[in-house]
N, C-alpha and C. Protein backbone atom coordinates (compact mmCIF):
# COMPACT_ATOMS: atom_id res chain seq x y z
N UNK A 1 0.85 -1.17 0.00
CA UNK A 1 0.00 0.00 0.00
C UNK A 1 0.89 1.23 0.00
N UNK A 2 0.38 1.84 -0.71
CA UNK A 2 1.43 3.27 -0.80
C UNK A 2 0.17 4.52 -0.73
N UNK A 3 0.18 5.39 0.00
CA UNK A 3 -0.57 6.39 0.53
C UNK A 3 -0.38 7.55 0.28
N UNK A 4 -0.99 8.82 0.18
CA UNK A 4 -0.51 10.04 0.58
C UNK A 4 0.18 11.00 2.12
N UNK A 5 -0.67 9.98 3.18
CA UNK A 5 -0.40 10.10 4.28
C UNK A 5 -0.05 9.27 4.72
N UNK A 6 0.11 8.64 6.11
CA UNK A 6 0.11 8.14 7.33
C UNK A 6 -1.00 8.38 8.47
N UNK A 7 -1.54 6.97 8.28
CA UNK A 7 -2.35 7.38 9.70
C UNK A 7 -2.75 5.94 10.06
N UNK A 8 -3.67 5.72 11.32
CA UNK A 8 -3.79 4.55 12.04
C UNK A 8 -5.08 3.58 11.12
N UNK A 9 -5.60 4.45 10.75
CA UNK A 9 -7.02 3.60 9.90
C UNK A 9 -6.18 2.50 8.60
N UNK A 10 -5.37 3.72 7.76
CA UNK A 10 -4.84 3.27 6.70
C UNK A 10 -3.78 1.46 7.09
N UNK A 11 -3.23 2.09 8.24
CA UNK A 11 -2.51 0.84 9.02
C UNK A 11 -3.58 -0.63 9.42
N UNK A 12 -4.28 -0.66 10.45
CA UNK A 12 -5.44 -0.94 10.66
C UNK A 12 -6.40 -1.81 8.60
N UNK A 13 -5.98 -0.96 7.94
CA UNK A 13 -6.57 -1.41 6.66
C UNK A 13 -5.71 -2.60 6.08
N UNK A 14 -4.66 -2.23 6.12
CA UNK A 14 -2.98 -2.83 5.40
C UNK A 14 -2.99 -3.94 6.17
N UNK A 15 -3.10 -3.95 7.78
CA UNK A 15 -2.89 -5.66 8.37
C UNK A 15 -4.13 -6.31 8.28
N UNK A 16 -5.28 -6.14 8.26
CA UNK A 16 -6.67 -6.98 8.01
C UNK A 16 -6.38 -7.12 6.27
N UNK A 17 -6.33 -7.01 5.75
CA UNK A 17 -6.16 -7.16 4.39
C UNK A 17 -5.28 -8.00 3.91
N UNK A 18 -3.91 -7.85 4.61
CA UNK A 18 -2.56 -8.69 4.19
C UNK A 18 -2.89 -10.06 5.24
N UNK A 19 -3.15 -10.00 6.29
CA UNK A 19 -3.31 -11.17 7.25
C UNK A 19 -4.65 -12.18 6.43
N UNK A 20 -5.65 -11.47 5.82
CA UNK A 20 -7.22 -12.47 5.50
C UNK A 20 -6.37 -13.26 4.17
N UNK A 21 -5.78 -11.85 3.14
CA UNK A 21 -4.98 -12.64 1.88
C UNK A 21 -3.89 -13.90 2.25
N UNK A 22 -3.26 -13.32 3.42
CA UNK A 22 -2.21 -15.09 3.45
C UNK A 22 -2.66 -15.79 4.46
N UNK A 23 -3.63 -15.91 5.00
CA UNK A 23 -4.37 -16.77 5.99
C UNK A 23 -3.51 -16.91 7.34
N UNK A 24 -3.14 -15.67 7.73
CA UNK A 24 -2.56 -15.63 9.26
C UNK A 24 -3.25 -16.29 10.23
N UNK A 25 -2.72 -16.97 10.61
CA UNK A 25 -3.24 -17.76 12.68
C UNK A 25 -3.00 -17.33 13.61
N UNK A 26 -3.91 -16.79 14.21
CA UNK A 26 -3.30 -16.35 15.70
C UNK A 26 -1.88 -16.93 16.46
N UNK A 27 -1.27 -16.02 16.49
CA UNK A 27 0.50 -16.47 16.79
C UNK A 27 1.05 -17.04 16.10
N UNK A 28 0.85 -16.66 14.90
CA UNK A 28 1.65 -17.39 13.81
C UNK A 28 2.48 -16.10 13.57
N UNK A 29 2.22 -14.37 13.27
CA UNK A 29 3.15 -13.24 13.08
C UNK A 29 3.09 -12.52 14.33
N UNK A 30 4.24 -12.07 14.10
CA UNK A 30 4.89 -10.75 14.75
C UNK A 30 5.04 -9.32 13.88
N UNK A 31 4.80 -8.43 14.20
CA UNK A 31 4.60 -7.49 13.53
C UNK A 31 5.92 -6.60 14.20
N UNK A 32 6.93 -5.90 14.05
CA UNK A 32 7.82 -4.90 14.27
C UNK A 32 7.85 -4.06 13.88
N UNK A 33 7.73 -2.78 14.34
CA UNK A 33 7.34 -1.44 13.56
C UNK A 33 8.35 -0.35 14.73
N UNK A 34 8.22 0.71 13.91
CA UNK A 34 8.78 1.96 14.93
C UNK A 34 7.79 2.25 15.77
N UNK A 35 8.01 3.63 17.09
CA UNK A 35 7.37 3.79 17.47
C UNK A 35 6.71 4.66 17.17
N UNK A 36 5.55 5.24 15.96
CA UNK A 36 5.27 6.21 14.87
C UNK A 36 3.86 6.14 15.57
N UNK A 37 3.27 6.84 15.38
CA UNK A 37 1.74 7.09 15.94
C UNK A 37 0.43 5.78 15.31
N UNK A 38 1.13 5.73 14.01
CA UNK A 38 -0.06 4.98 13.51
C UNK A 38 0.06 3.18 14.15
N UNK A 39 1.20 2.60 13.67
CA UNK A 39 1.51 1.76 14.83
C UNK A 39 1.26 1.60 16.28
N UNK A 40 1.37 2.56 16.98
CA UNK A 40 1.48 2.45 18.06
C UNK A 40 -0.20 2.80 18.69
N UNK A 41 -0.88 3.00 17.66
CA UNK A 41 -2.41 3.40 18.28
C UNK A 41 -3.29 2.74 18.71
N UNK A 42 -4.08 3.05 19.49
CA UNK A 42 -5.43 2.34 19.83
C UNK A 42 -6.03 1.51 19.13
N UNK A 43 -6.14 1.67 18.19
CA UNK A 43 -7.01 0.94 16.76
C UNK A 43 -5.87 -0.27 16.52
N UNK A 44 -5.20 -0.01 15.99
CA UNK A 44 -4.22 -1.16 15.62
C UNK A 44 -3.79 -1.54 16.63
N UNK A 45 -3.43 -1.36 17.82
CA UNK A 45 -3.33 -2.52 19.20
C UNK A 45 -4.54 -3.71 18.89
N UNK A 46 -5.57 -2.89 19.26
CA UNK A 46 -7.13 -4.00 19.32
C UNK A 46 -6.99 -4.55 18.10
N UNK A 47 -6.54 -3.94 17.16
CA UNK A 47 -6.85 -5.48 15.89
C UNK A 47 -6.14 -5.97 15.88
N UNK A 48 -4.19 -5.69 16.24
CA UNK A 48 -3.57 -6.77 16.65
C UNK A 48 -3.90 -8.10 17.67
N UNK A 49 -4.22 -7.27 18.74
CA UNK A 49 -4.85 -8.16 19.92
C UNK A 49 -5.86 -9.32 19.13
N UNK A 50 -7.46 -8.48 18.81
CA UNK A 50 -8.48 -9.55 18.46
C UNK A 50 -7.54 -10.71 17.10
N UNK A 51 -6.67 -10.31 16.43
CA UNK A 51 -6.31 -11.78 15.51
C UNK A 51 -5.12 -12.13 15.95
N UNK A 52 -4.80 -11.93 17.06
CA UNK A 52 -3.70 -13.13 17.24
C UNK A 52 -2.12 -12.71 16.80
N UNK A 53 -1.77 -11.06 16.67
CA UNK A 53 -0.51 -10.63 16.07
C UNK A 53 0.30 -10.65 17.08
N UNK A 54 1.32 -10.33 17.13
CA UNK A 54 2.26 -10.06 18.34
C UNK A 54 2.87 -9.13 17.73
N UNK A 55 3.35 -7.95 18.75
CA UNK A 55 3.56 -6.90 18.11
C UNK A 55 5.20 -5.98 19.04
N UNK A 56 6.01 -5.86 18.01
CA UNK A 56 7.13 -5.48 19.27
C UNK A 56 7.68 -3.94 18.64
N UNK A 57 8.01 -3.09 19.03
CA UNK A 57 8.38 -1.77 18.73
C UNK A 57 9.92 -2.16 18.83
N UNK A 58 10.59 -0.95 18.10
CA UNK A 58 11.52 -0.32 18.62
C UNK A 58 12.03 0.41 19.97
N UNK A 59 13.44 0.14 19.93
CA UNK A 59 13.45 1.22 21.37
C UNK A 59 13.51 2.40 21.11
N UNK A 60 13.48 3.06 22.25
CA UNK A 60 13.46 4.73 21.49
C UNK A 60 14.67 4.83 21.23
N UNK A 61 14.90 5.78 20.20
CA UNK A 61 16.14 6.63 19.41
C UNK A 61 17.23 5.36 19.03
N UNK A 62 16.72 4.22 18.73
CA UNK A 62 17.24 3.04 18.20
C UNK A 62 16.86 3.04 16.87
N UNK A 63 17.37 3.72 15.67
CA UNK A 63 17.08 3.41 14.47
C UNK A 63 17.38 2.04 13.82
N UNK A 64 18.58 0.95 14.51
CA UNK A 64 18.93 -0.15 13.76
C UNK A 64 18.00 -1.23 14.27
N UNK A 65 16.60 -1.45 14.99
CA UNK A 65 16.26 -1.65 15.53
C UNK A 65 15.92 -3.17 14.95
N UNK A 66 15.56 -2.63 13.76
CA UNK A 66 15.16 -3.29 12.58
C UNK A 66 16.05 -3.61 11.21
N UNK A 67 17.17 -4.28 11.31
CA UNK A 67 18.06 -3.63 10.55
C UNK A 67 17.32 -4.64 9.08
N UNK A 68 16.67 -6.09 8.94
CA UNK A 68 16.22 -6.30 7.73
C UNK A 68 15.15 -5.15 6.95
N UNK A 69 14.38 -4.17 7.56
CA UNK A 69 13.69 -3.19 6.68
C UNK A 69 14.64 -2.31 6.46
N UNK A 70 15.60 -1.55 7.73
CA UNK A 70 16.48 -0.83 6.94
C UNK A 70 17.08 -1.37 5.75
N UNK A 71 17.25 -2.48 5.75
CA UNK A 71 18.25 -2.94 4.40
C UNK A 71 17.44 -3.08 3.49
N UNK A 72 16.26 -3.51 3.42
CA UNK A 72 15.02 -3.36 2.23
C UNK A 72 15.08 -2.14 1.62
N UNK A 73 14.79 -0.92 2.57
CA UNK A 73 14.72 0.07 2.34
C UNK A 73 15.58 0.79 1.68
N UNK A 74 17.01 0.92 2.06
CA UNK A 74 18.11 0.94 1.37
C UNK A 74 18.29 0.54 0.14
N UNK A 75 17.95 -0.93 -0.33
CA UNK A 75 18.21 -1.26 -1.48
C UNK A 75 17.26 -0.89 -2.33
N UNK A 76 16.07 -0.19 -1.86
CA UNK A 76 15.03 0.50 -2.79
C UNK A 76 15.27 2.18 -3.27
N UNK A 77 15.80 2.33 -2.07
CA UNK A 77 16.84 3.77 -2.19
C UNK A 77 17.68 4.12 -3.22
N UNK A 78 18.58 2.99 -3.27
CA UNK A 78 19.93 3.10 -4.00
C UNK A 78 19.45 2.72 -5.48
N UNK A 79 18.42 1.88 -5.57
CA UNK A 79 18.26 1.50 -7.11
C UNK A 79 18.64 2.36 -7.95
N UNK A 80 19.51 2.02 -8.85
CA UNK A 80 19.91 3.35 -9.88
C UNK A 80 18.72 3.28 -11.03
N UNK A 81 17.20 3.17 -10.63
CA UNK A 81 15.98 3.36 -11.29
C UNK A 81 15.03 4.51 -10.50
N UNK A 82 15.59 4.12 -9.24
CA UNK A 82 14.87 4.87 -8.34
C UNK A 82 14.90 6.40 -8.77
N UNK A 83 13.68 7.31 -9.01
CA UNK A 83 13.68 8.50 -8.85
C UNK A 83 13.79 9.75 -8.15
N UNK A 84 14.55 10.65 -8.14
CA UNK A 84 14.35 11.40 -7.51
C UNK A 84 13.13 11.91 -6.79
N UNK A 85 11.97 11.91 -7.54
CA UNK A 85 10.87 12.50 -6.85
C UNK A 85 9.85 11.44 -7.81
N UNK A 86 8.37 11.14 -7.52
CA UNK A 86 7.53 11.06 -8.04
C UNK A 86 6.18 11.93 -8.34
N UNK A 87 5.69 11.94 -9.60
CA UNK A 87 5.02 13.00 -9.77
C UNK A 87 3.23 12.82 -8.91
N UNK A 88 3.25 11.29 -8.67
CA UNK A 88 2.33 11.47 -7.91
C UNK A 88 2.36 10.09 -7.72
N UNK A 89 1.23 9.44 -6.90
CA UNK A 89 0.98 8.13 -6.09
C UNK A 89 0.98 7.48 -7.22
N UNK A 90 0.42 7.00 -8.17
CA UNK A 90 0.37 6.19 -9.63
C UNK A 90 1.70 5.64 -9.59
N UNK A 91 2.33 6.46 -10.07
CA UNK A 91 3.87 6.29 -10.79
C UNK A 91 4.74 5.64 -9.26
N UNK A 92 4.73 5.71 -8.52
CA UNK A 92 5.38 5.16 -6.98
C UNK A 92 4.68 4.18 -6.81
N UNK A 93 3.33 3.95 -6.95
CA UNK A 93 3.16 2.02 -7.06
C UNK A 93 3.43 1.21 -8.02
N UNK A 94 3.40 1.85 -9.35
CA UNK A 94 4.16 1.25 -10.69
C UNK A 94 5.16 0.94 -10.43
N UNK A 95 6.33 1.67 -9.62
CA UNK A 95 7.57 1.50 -9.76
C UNK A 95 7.65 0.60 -8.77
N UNK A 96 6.87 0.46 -7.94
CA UNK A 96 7.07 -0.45 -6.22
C UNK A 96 6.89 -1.99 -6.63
N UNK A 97 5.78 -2.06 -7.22
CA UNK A 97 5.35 -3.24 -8.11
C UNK A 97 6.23 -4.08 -8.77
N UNK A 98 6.95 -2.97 -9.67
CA UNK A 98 8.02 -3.85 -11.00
C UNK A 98 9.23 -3.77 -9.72
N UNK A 99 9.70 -3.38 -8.88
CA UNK A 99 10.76 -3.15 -7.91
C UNK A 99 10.59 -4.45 -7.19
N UNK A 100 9.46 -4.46 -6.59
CA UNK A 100 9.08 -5.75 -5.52
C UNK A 100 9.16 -6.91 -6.55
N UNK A 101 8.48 -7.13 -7.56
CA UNK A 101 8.36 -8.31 -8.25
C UNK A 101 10.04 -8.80 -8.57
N UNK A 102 10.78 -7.78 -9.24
CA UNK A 102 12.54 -7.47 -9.69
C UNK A 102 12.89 -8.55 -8.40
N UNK A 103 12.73 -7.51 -7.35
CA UNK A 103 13.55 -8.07 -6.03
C UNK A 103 13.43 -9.65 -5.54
N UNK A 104 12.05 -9.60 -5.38
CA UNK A 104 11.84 -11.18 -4.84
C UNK A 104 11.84 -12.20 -5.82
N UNK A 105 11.57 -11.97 -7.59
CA UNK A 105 12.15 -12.72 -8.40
C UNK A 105 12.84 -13.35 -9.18
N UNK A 106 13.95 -12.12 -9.10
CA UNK A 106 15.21 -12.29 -10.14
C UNK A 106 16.38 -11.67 -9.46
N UNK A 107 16.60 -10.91 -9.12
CA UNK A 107 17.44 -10.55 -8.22
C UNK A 107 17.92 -11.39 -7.43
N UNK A 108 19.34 -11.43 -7.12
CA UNK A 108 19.94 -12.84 -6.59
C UNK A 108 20.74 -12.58 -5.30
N UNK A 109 19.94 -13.27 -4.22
CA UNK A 109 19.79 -12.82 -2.90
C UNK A 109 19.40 -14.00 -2.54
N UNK A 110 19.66 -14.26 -1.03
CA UNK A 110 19.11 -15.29 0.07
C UNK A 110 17.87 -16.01 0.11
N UNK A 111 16.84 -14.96 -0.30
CA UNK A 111 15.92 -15.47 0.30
C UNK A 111 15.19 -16.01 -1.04
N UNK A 112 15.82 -15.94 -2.17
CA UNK A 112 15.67 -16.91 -3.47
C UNK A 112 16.34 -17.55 -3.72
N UNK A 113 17.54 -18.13 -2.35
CA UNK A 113 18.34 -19.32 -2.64
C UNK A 113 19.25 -19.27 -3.44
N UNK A 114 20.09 -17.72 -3.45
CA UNK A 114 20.86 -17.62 -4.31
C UNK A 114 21.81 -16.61 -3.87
């Protein structure tokens, strides 16, 4: 999901959606996130809680907290495709799309056994 904003609903939308599509079980994920407002809210506690997520933050002012998204992130950064700016939401899921598909399919890395 790629947004204009940030907020707790949009979050709240993204894990009921991704959890019903791959058939999550109660205590089957863990969810790790910063400590950012939308994460950390009321709303997304209780829907973590009611399906069964487990959910662990960062510490404060610990940016490596998470260092496999930093490194995701990074390597989406550095792509020498990556644009400077996008002209609007369209064109940043186009590119996220052919980026994500690139990464987890051909791109030769660990977690494709290569």
């Amino acid at each position: 999901m790629i947004a204009d904003r940030e907020c707790q609903h949009l979050a709240k939308q993204l894990i009921q959606k991704t959890t019903l599509k791959y058939g999550i079980q109660p205590g089957q994920l863990t969810i790790h996130s910063d400590n950012g407002p939308s994460m950390t809210s009321q709303t997304v506690s209780q829907l973590l809680e009611k399906i069964g997520v487990l959910k662990t933050h960062n510490r404060p002012y610990t940016s490596n907290d998470n260092p496999f998204s930093e490194s995701q992130f990074k390597t989406l950064k550095y792509c020498p495709a990556f644009p400077e700016r996008f002209e609007s939401i369209k064109p940043a899921e186009q590119f996220c799309r052919e980026f994500f598909n690139w990464y987890n399919n051909l791109h030769y890395h660990s977690g494709i056994f290569f």
